[in-house]
N, C-alpha and C. Protein backbone atom coordinates (compact mmCIF):
# COMPACT_ATOMS: atom_id res chain seq x y z
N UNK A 1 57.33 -63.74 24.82
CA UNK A 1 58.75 -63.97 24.60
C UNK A 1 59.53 -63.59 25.85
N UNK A 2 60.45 -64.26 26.13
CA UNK A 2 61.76 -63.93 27.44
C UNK A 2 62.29 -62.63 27.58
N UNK A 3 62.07 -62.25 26.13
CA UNK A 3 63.10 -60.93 25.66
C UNK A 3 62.13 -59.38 25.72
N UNK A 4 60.99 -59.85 26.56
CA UNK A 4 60.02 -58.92 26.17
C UNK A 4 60.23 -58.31 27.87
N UNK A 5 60.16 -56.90 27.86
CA UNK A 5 60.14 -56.12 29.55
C UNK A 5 58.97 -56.53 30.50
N UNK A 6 59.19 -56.64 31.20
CA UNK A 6 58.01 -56.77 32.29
C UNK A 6 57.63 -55.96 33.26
N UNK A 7 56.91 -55.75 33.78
CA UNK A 7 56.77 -54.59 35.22
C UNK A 7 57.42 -54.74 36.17
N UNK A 8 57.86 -56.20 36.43
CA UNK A 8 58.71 -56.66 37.16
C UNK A 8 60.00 -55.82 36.98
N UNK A 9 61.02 -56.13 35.82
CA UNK A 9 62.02 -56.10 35.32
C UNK A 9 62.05 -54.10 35.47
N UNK A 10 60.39 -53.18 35.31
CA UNK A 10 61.16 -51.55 35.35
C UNK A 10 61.61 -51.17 37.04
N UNK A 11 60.32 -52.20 37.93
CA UNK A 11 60.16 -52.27 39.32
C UNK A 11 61.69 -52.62 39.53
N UNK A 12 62.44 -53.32 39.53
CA UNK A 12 63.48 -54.20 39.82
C UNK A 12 64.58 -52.67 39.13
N UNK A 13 64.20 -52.15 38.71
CA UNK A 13 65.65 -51.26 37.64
C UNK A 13 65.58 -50.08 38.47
N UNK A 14 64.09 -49.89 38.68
CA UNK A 14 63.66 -48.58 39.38
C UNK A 14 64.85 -49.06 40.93
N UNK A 15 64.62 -49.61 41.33
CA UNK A 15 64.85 -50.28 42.52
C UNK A 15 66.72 -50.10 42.86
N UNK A 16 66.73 -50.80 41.57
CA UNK A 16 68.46 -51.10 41.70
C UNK A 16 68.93 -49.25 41.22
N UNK A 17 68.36 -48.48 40.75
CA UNK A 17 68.53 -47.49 40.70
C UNK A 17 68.36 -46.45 42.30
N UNK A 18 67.83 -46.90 42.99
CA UNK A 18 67.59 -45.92 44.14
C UNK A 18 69.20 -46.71 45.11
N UNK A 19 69.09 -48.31 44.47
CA UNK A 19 70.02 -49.04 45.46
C UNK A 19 71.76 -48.37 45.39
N UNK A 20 72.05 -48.29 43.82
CA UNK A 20 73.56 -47.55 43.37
C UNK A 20 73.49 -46.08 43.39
N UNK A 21 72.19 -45.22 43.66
CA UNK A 21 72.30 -43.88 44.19
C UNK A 21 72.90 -43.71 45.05
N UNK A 22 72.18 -44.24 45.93
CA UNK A 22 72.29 -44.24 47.95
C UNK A 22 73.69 -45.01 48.40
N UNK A 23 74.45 -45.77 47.18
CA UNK A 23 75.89 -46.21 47.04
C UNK A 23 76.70 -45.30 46.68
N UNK A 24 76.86 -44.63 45.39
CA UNK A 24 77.54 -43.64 45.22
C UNK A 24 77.57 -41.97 45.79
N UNK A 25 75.86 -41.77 46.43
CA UNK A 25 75.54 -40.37 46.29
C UNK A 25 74.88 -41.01 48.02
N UNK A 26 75.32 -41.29 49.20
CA UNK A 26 74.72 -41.88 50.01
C UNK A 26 73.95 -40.19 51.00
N UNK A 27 74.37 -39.18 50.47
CA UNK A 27 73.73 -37.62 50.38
C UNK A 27 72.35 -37.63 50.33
N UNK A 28 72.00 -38.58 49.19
CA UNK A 28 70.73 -38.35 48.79
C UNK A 28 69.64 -39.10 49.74
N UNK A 29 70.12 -40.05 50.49
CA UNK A 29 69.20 -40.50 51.56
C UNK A 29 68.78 -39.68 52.24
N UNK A 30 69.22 -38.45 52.45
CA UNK A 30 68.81 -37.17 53.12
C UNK A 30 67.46 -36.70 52.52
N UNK A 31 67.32 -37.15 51.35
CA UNK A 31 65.68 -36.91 51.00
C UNK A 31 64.59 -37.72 51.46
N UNK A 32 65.03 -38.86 51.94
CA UNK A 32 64.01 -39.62 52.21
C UNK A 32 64.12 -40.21 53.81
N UNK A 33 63.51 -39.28 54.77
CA UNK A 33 63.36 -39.96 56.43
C UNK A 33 63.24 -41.17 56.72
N UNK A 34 62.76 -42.42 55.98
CA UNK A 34 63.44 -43.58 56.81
C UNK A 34 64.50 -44.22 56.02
N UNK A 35 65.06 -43.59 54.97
CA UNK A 35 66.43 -43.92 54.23
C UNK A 35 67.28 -43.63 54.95
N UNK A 36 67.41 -42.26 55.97
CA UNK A 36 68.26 -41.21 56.19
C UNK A 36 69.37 -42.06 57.18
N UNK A 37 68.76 -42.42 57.90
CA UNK A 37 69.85 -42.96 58.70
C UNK A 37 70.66 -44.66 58.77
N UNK A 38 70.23 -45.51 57.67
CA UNK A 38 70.34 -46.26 56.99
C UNK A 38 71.82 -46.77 56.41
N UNK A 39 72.77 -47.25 57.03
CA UNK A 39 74.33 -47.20 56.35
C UNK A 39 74.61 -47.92 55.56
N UNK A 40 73.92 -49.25 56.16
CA UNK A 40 74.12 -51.04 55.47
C UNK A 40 73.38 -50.90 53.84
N UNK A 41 73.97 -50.98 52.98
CA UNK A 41 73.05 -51.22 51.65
C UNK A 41 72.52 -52.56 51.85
N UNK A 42 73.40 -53.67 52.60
CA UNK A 42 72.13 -54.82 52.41
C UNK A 42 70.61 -54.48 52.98
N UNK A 43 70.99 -53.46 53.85
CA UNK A 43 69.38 -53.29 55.10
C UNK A 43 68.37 -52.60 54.21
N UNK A 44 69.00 -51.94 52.90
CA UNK A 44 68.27 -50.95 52.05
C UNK A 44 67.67 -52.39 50.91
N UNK A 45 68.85 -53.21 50.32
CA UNK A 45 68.60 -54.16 48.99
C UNK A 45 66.69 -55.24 49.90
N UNK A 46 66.94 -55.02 51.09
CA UNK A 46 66.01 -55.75 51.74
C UNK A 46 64.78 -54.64 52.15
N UNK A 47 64.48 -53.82 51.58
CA UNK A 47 64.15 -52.63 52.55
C UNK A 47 62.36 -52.77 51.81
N UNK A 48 61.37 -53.01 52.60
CA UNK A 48 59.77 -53.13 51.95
C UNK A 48 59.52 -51.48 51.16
N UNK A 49 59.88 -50.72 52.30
CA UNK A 49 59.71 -48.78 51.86
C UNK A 49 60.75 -48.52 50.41
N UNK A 50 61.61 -49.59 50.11
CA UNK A 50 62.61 -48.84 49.20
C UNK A 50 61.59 -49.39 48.02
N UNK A 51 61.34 -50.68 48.30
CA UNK A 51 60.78 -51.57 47.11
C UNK A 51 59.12 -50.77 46.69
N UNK A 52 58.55 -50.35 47.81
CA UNK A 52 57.28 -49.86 48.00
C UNK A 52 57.48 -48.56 46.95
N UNK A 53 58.69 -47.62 47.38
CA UNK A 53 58.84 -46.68 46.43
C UNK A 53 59.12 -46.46 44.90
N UNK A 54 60.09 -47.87 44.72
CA UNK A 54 59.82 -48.23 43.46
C UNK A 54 58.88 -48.56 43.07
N UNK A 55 57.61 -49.21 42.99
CA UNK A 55 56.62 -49.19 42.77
C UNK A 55 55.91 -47.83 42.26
N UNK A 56 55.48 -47.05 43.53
CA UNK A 56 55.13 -46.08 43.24
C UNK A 56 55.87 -44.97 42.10
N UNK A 57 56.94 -45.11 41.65
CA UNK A 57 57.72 -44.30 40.28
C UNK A 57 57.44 -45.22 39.68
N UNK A 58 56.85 -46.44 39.35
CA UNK A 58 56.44 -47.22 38.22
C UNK A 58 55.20 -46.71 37.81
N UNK A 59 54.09 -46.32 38.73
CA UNK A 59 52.84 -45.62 38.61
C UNK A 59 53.09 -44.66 37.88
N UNK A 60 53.77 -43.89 38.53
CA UNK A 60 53.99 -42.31 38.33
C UNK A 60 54.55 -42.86 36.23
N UNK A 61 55.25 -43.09 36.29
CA UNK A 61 55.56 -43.73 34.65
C UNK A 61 54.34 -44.21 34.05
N UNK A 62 53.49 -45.44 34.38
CA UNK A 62 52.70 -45.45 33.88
C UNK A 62 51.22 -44.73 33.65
N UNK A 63 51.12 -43.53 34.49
CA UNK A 63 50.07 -42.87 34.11
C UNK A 63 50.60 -41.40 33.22
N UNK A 64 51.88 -41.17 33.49
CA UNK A 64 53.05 -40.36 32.12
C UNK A 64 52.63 -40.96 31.07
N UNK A 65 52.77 -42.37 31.15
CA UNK A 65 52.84 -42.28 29.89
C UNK A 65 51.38 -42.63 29.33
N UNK A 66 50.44 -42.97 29.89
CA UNK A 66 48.83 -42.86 29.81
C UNK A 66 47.93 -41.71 29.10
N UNK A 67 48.98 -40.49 30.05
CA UNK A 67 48.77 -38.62 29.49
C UNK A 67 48.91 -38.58 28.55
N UNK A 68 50.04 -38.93 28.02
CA UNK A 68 50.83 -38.20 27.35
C UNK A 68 50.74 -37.50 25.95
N UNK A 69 49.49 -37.68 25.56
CA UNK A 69 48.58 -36.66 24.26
C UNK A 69 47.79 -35.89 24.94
N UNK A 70 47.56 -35.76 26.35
CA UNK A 70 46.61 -34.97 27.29
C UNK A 70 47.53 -33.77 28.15
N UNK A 71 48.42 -33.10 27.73
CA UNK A 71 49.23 -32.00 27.77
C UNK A 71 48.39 -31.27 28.92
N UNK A 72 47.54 -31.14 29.84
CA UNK A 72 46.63 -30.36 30.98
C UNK A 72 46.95 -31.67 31.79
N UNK A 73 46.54 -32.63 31.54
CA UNK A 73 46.66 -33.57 33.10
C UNK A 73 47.93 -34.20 32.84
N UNK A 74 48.61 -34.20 31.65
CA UNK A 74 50.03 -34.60 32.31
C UNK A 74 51.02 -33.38 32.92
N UNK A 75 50.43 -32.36 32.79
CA UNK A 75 51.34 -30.88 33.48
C UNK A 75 50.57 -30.93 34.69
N UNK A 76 49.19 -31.62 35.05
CA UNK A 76 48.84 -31.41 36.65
C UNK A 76 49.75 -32.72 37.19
N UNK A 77 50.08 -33.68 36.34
CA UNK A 77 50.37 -34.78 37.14
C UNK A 77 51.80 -34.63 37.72
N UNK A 78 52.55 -34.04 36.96
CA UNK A 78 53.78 -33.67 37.12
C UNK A 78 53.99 -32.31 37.90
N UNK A 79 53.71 -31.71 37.90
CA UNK A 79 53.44 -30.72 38.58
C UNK A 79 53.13 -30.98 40.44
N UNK A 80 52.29 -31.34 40.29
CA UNK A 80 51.91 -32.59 41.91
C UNK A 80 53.12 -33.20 42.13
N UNK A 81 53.60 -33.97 41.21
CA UNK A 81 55.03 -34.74 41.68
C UNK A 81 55.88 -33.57 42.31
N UNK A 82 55.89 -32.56 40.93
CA UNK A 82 57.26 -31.42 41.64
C UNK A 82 57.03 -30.95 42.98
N UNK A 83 55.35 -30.60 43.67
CA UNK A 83 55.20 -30.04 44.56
C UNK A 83 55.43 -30.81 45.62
N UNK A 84 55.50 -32.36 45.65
CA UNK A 84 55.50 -33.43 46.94
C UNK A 84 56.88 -33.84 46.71
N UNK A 85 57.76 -33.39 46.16
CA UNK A 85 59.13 -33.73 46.47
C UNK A 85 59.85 -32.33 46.66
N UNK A 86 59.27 -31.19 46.67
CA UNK A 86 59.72 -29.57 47.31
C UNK A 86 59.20 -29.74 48.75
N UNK A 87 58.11 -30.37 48.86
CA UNK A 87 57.56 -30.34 50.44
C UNK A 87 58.66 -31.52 51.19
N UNK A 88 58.88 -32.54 50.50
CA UNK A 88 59.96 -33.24 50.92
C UNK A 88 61.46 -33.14 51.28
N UNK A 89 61.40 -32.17 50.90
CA UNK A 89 62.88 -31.10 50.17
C UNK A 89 64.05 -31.60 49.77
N UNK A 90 63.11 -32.12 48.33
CA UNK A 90 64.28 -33.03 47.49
C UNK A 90 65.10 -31.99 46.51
N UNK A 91 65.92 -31.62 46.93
CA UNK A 91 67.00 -30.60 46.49
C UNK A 91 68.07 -30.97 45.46
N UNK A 92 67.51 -29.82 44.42
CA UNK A 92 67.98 -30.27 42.61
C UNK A 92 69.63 -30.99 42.50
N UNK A 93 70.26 -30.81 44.18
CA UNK A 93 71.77 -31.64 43.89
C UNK A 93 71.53 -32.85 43.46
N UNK A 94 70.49 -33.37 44.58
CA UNK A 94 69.91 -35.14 44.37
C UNK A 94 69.20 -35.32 43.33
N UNK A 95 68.86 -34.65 42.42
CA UNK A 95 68.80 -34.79 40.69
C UNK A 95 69.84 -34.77 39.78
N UNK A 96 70.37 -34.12 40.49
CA UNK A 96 72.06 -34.13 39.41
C UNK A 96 72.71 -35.32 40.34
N UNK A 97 73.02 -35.51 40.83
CA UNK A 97 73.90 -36.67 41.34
C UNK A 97 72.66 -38.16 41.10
N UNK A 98 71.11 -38.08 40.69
CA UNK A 98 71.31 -39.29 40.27
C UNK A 98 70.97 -39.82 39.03
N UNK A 99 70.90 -38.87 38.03
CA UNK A 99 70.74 -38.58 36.68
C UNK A 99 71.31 -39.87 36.16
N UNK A 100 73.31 -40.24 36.23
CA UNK A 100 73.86 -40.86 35.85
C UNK A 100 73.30 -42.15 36.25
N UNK A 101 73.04 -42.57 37.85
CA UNK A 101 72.55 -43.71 38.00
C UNK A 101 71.14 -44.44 37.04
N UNK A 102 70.32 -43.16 37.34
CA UNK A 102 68.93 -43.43 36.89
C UNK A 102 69.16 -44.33 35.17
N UNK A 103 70.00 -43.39 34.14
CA UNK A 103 70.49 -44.10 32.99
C UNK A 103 70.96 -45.23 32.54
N UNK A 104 71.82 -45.67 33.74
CA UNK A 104 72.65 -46.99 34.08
C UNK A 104 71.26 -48.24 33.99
N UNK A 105 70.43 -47.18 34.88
CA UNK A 105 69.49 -48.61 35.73
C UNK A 105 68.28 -48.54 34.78
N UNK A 106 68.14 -47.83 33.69
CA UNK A 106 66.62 -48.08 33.00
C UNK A 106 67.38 -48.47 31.65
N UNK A 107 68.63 -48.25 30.91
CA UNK A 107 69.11 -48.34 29.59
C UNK A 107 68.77 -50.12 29.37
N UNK A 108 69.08 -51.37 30.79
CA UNK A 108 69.18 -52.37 30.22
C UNK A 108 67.88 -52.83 30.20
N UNK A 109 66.81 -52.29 31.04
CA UNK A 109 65.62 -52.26 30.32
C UNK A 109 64.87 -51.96 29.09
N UNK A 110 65.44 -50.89 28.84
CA UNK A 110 64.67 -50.51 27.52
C UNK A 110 65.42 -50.97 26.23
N UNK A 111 66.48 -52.02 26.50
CA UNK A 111 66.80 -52.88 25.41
C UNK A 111 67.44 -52.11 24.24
N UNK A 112 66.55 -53.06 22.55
CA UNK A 112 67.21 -51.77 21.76
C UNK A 112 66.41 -50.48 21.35
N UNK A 113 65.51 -50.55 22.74
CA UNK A 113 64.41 -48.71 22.35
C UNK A 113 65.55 -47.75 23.12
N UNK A 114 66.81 -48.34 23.72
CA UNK A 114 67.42 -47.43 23.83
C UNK A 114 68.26 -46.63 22.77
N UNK A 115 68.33 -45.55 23.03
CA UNK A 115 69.08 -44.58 21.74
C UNK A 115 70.71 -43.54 22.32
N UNK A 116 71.45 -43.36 21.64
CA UNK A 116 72.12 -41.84 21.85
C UNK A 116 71.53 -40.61 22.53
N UNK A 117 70.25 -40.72 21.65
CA UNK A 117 69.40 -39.48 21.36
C UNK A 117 68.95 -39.31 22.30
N UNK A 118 67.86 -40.61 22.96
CA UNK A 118 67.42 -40.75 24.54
C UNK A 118 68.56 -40.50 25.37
N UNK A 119 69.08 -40.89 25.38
CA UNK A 119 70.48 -40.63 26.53
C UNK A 119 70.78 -39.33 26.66
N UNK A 120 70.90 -38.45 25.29
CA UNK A 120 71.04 -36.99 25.11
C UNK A 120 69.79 -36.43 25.97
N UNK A 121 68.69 -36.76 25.79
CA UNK A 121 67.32 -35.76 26.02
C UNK A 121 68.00 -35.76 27.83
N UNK A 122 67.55 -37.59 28.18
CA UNK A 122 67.95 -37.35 29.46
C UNK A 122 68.94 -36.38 30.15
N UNK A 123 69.89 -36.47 29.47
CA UNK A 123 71.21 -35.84 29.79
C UNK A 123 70.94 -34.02 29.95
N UNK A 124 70.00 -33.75 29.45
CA UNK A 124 70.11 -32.19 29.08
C UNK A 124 68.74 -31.47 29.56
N UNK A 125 67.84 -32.52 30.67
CA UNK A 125 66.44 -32.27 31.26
C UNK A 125 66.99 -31.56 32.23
N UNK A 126 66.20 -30.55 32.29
CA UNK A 126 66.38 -29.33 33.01
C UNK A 126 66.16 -29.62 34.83
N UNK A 127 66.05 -30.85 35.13
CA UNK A 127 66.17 -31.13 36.91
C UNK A 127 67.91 -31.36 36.45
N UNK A 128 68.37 -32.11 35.65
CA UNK A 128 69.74 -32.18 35.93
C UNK A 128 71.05 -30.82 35.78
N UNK A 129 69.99 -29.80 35.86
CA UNK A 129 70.74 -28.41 35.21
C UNK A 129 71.57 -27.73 36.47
């Protein structure tokens, strides 16, 4: 069916989510060295490393959610994430400033599995604290 998500469509959300970060919060390019010096959003909407990275948080999602009755390798998997974005020194502002985007850019994906409730959990995860 048309109406059904695709990998395409989280790749593409993931994407447009890093794109209206680095628009509103253009701070947060400071986490990522070849974002950093980057002004033009068209040079970013065109960018292989931005698209490449979306990708890779599509992984990172799909093996979350692979774990996710395996409570030991989804706390190593995540855990690894937390440690390669501290070595990066992705600093908890650039979690709070892109909390709001991130919501914007996955809600019209997840259709009607979106909820209040989801919106709440997001809203109250302890990186956005």
């Amino acid at each position: 069916s048309s109406s059904e998500t695709t990998v395409d469509d989280w790749i593409n959300s993931i994407f447009f989510y890093f794109w209206r970060l680095f628009d509103t919060h253009p701070e947060c390019k400071d986490a990522f060295l070849v974002f950093r010096d980057i002004d033009d959003l068209e040079t970013l909407r065109n960018s292989r490393e931005l698209r490449a990275h979306s990708l890779s948080i599509m992984s990172f999602i799909e093996k979350t959610v692979a774990r996710i009755d395996q409570d030991e390798l989804l706390f190593e998997l995540i855990l690894d994430l937390g440690k390669k974005h501290y070595q990066y020194n992705v600093l908890p502002k650039y979690y709070q400033a892109s909390l709001a985007e991130f919501i914007q850019a996955v809600q019209p994906v997840l259709k009607e599995h979106w909820s209040s409730d989801l919106e709440e959990a997001w809203k109250v995860n302890r990186f956005a604290q």
